[in-house]
N, C-alpha and C. Protein backbone atom coordinates (compact mmCIF):
# COMPACT_ATOMS: atom_id res chain seq x y z
N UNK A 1 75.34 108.96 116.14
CA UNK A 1 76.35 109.80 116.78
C UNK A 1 77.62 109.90 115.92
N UNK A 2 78.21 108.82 115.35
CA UNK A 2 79.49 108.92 114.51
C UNK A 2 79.28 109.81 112.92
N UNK A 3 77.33 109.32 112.48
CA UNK A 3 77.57 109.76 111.52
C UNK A 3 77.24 111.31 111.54
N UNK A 4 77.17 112.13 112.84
CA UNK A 4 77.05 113.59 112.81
C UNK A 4 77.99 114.31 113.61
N UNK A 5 79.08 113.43 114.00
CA UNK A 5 80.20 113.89 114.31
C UNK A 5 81.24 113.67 113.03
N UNK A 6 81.01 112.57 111.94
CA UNK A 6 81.33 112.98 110.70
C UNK A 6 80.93 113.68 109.70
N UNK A 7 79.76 114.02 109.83
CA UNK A 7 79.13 115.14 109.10
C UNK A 7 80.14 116.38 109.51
N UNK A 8 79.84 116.73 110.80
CA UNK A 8 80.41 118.06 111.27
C UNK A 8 82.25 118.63 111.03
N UNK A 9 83.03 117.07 110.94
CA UNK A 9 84.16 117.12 110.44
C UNK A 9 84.18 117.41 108.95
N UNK A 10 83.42 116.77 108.12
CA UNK A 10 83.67 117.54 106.56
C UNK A 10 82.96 118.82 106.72
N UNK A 11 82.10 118.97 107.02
CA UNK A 11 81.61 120.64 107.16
C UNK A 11 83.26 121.50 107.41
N UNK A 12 83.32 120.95 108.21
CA UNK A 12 84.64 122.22 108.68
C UNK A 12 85.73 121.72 107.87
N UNK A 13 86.34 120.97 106.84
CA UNK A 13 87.04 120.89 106.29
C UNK A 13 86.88 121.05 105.47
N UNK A 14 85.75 121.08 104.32
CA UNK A 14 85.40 121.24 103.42
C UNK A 14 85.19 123.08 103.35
N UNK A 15 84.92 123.79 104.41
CA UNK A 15 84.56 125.15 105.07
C UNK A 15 86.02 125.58 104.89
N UNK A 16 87.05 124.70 105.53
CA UNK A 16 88.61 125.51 105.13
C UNK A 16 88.61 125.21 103.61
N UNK A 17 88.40 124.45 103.13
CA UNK A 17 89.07 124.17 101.59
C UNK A 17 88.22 125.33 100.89
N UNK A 18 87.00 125.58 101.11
CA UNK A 18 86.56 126.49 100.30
C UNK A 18 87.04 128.20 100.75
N UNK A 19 87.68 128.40 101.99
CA UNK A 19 87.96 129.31 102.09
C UNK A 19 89.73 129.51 101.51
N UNK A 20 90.06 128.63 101.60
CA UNK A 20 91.74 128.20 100.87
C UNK A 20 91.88 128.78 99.22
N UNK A 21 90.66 127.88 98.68
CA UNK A 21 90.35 127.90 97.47
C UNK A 21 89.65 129.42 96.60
N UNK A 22 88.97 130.17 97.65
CA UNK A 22 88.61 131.29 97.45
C UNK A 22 89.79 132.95 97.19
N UNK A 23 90.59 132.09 98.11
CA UNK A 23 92.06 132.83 97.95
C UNK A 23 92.59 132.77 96.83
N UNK A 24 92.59 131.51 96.46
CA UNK A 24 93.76 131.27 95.44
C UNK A 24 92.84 131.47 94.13
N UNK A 25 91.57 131.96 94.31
CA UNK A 25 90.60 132.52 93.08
C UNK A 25 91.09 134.03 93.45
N UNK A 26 91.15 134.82 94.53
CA UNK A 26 91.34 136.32 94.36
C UNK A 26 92.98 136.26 94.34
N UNK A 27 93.61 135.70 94.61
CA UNK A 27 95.15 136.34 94.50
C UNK A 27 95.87 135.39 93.60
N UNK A 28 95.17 134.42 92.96
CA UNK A 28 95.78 133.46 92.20
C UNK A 28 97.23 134.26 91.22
N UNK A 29 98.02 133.90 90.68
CA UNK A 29 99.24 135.31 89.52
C UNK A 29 98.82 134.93 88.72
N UNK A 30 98.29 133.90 87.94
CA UNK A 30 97.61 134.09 86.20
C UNK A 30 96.29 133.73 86.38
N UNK A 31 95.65 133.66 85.06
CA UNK A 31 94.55 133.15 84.26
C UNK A 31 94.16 131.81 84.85
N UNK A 32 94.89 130.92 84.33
CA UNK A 32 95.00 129.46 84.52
C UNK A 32 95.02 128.99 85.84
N UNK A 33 95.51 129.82 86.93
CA UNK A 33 95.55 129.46 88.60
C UNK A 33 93.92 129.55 88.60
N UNK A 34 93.39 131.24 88.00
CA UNK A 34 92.12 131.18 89.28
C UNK A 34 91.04 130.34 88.26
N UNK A 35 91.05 129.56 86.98
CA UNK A 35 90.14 129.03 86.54
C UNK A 35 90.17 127.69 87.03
N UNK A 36 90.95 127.05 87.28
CA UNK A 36 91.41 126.13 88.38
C UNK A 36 91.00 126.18 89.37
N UNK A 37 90.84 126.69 90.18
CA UNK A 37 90.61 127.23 91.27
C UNK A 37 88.91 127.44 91.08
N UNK A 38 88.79 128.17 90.66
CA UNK A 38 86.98 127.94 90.30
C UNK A 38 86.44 126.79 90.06
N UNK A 39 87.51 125.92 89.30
CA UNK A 39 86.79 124.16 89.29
C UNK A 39 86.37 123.44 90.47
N UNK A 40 87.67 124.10 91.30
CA UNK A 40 87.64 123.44 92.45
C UNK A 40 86.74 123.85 93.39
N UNK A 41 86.48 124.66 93.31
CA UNK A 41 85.55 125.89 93.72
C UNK A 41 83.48 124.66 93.88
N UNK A 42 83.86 124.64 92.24
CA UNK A 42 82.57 123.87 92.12
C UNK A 42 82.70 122.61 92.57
N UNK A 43 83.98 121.78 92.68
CA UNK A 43 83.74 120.63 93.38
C UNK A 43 83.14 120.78 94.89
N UNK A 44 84.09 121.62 95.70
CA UNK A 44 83.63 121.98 97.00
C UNK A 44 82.46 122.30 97.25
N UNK A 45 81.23 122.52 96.07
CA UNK A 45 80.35 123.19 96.52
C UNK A 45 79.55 121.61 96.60
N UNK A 46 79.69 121.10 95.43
CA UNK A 46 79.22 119.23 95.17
C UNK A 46 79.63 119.04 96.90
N UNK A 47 80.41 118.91 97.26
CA UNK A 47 80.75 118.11 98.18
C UNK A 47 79.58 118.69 99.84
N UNK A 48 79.86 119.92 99.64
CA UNK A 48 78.43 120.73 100.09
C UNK A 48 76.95 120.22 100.08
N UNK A 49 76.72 120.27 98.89
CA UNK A 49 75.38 119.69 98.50
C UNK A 49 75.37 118.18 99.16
N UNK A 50 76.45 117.13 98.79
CA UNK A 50 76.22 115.94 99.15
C UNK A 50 75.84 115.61 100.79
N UNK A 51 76.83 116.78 101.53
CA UNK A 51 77.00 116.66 102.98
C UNK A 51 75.25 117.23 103.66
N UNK A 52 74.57 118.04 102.86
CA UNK A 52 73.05 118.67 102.84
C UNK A 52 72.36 117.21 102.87
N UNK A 53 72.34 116.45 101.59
CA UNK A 53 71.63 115.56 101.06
C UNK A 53 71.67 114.27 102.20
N UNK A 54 72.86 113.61 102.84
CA UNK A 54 73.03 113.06 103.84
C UNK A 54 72.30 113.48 105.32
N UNK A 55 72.82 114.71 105.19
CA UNK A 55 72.28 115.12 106.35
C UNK A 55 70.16 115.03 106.39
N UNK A 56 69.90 115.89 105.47
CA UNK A 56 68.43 115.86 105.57
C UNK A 56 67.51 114.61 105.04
N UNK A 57 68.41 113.92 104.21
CA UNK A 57 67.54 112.78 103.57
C UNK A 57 66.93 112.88 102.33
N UNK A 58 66.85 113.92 101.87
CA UNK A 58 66.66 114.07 100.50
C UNK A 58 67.03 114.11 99.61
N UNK A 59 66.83 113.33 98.54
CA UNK A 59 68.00 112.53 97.26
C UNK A 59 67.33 113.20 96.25
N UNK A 60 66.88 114.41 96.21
CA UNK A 60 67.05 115.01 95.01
C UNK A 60 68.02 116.27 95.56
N UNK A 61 68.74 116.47 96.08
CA UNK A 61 70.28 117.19 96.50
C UNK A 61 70.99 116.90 95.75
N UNK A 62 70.93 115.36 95.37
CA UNK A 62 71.92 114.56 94.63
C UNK A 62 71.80 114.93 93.66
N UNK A 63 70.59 115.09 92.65
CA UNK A 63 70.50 115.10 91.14
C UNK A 63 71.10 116.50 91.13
N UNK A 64 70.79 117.89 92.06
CA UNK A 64 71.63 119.36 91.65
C UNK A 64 72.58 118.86 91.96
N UNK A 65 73.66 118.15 92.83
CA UNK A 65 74.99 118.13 92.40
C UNK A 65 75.67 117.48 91.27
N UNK A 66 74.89 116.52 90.91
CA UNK A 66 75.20 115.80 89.32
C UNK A 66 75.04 117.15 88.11
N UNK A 67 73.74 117.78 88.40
CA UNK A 67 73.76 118.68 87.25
C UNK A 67 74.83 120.14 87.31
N UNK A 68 74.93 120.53 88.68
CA UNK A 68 76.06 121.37 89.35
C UNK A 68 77.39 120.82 88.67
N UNK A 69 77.48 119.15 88.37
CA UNK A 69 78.95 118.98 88.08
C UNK A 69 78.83 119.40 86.98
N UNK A 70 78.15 119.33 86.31
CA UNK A 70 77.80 119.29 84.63
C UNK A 70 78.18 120.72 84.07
N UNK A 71 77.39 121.65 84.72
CA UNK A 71 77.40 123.00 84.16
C UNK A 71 78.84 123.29 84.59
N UNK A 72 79.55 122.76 85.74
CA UNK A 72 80.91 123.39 86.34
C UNK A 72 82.07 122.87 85.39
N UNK A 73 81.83 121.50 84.98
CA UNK A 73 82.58 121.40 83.51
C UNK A 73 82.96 122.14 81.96
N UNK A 74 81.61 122.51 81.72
CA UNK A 74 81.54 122.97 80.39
C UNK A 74 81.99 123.91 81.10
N UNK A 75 81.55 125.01 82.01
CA UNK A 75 82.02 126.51 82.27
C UNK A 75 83.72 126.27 82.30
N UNK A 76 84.29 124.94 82.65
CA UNK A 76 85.79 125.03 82.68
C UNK A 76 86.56 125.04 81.40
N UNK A 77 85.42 123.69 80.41
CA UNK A 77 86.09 123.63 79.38
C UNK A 77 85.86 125.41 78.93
N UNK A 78 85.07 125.99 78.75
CA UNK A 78 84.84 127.39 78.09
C UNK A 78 85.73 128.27 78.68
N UNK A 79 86.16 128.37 79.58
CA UNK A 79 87.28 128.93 80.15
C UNK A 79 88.74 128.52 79.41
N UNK A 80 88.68 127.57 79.57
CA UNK A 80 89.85 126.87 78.83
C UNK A 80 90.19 127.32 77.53
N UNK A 81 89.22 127.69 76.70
CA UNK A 81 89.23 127.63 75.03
C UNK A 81 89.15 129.40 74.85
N UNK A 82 88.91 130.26 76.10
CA UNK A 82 88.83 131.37 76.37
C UNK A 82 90.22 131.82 76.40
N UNK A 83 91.09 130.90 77.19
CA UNK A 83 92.55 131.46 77.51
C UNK A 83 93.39 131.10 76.06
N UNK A 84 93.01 129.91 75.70
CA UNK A 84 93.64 129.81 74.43
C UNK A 84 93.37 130.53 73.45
N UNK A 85 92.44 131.26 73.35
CA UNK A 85 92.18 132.07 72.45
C UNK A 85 92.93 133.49 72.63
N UNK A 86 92.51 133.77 73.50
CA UNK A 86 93.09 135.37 74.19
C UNK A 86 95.04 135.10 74.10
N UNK A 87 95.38 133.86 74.80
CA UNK A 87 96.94 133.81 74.68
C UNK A 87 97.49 133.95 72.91
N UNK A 88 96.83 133.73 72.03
CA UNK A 88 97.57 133.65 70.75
C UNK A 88 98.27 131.80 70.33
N UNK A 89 97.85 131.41 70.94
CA UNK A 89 98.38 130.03 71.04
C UNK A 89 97.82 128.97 70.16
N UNK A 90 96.72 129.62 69.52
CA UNK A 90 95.75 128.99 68.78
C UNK A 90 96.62 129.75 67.14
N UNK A 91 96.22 128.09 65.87
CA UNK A 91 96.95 128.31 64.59
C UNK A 91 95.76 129.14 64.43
N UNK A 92 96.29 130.58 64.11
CA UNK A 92 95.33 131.41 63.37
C UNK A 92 95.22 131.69 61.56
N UNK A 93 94.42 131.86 61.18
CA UNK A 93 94.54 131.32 59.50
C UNK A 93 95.59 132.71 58.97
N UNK A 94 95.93 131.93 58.03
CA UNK A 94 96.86 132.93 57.03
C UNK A 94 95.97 133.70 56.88
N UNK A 95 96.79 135.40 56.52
CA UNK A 95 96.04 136.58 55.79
C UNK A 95 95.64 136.01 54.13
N UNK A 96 96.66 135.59 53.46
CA UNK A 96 96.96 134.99 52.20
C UNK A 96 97.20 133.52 52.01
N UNK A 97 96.32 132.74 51.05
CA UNK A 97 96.11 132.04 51.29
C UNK A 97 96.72 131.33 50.04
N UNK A 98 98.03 130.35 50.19
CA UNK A 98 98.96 129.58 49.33
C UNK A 98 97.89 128.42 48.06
N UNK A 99 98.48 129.03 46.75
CA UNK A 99 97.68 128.41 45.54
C UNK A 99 97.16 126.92 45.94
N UNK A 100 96.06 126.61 46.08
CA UNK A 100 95.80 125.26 45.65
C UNK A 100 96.75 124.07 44.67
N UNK A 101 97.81 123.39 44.87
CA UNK A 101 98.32 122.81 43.46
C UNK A 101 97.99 121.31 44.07
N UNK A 102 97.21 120.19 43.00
CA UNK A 102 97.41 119.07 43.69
C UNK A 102 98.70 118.37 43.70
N UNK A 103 98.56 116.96 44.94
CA UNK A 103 99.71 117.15 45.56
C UNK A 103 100.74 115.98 43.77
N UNK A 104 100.25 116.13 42.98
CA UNK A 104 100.74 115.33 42.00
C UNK A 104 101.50 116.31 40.93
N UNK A 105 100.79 117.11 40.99
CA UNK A 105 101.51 118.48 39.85
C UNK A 105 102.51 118.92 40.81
N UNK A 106 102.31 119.20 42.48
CA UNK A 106 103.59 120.07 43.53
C UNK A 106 104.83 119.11 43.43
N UNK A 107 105.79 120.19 42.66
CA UNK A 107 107.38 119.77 42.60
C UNK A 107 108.19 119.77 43.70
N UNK A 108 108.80 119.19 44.37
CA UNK A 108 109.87 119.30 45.29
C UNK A 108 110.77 119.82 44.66
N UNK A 109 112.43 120.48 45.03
CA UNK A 109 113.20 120.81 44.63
C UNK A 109 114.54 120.10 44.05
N UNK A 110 114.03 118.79 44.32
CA UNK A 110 115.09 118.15 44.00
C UNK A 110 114.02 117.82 42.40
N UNK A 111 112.83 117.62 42.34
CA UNK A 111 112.40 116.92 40.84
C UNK A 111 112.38 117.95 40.24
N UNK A 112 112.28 119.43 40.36
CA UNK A 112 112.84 120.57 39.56
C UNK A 112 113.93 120.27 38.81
N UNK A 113 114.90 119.86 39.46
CA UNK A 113 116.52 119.84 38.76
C UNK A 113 116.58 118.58 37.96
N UNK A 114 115.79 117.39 38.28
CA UNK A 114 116.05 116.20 37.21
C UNK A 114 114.81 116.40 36.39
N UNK A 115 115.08 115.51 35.09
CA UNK A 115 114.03 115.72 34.19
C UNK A 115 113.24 114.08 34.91
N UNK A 116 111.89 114.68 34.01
CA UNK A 116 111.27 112.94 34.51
C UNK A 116 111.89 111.87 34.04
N UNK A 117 111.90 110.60 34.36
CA UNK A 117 112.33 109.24 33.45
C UNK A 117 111.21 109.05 32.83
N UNK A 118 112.00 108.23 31.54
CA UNK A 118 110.49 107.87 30.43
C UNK A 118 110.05 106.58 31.16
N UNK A 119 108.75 106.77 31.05
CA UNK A 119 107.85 105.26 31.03
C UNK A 119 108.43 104.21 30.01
N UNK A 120 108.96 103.39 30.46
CA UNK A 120 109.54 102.82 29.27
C UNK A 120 107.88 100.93 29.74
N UNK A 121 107.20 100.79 28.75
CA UNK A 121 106.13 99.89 28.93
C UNK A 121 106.50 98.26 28.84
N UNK A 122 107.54 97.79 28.37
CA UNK A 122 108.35 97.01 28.17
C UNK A 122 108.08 96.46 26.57
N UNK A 123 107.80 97.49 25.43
CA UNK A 123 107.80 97.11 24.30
C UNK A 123 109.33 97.71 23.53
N UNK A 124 110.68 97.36 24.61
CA UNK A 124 111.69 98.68 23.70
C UNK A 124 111.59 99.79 23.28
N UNK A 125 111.19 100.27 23.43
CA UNK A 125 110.84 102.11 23.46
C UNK A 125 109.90 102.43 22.16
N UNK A 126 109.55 101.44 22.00
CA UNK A 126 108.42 101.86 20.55
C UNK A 126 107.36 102.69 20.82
N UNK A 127 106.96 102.77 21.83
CA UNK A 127 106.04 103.73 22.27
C UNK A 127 106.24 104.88 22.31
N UNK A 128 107.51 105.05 22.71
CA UNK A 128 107.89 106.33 22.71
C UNK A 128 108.83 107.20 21.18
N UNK A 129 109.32 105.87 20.38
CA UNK A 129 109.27 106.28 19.19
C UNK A 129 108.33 106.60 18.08
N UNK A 130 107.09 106.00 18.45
CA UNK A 130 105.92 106.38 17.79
C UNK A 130 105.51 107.71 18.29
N UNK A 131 105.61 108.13 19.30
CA UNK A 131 104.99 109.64 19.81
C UNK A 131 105.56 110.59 18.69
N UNK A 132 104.51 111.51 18.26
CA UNK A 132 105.13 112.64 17.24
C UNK A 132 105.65 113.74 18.08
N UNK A 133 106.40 114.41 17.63
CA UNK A 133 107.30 115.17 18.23
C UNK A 133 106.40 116.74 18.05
N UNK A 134 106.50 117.70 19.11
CA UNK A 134 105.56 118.91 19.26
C UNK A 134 106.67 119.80 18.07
């Protein structure tokens, strides 16, 4: 008796949430409300399935709402990577694409203006007095 007078209470609450939730999928004001809203959409339906599976006794209800969660994920993440794409929000590649220099040859602007210091090896500069001159 309690457990089908609690059955019958999530039925009808779960019955408003999905009708709540169906709203805020048709009149949602952006993108991001009604894909949200569709997540939730698929939870409510899990919660559906589970309240079926209780009710009749059959525990393969359970495995479509495990796989129901599954597909209702990826469809969110893909939604997700949908809006970011469409918003511009994503680094899109340069038209032109800046020279390769490694990062040992690329000058900053301050080593532009000084010359290098000599390697001095600690033989008194003989090393560098032996170098022939270009």
């Amino acid at each position: 008796m309690i457990l089908s007078a609690a059955l019958w209470l999530a039925l009808v609450i779960l019955g408003l949430a999905f009708l709540l939730t169906v709203w805020r999928v048709v009149r949602g004001p952006t993108l991001p409300d009604r894909v949200v809203a569709l997540d939730m959409l698929v939870g409510i339906v899990i919660g559906f399935i589970a309240l079926i599976a209780i009710r009749t006794g059959f525990t393969l209800y359970i495995d479509i709402a495990i796989s129901l969660g599954l597909v209702g994920f990826l469809a969110t993440v893909a939604f997700a990577r949908f809006i970011l794409s469409s918003s511009g929000e994503e680094e899109e590649a340069p038209t032109t694409h800046p020279p390769i220099i490694p990062p040992t040859v690329r000058q900053t602007p301050l080593q532009e203006r000084r010359k290098p210091a000599r390697r001095d090896k600690g033989d008194g500069g003989a090393a560098a007095r032996r170098r022939k001159p270009r």
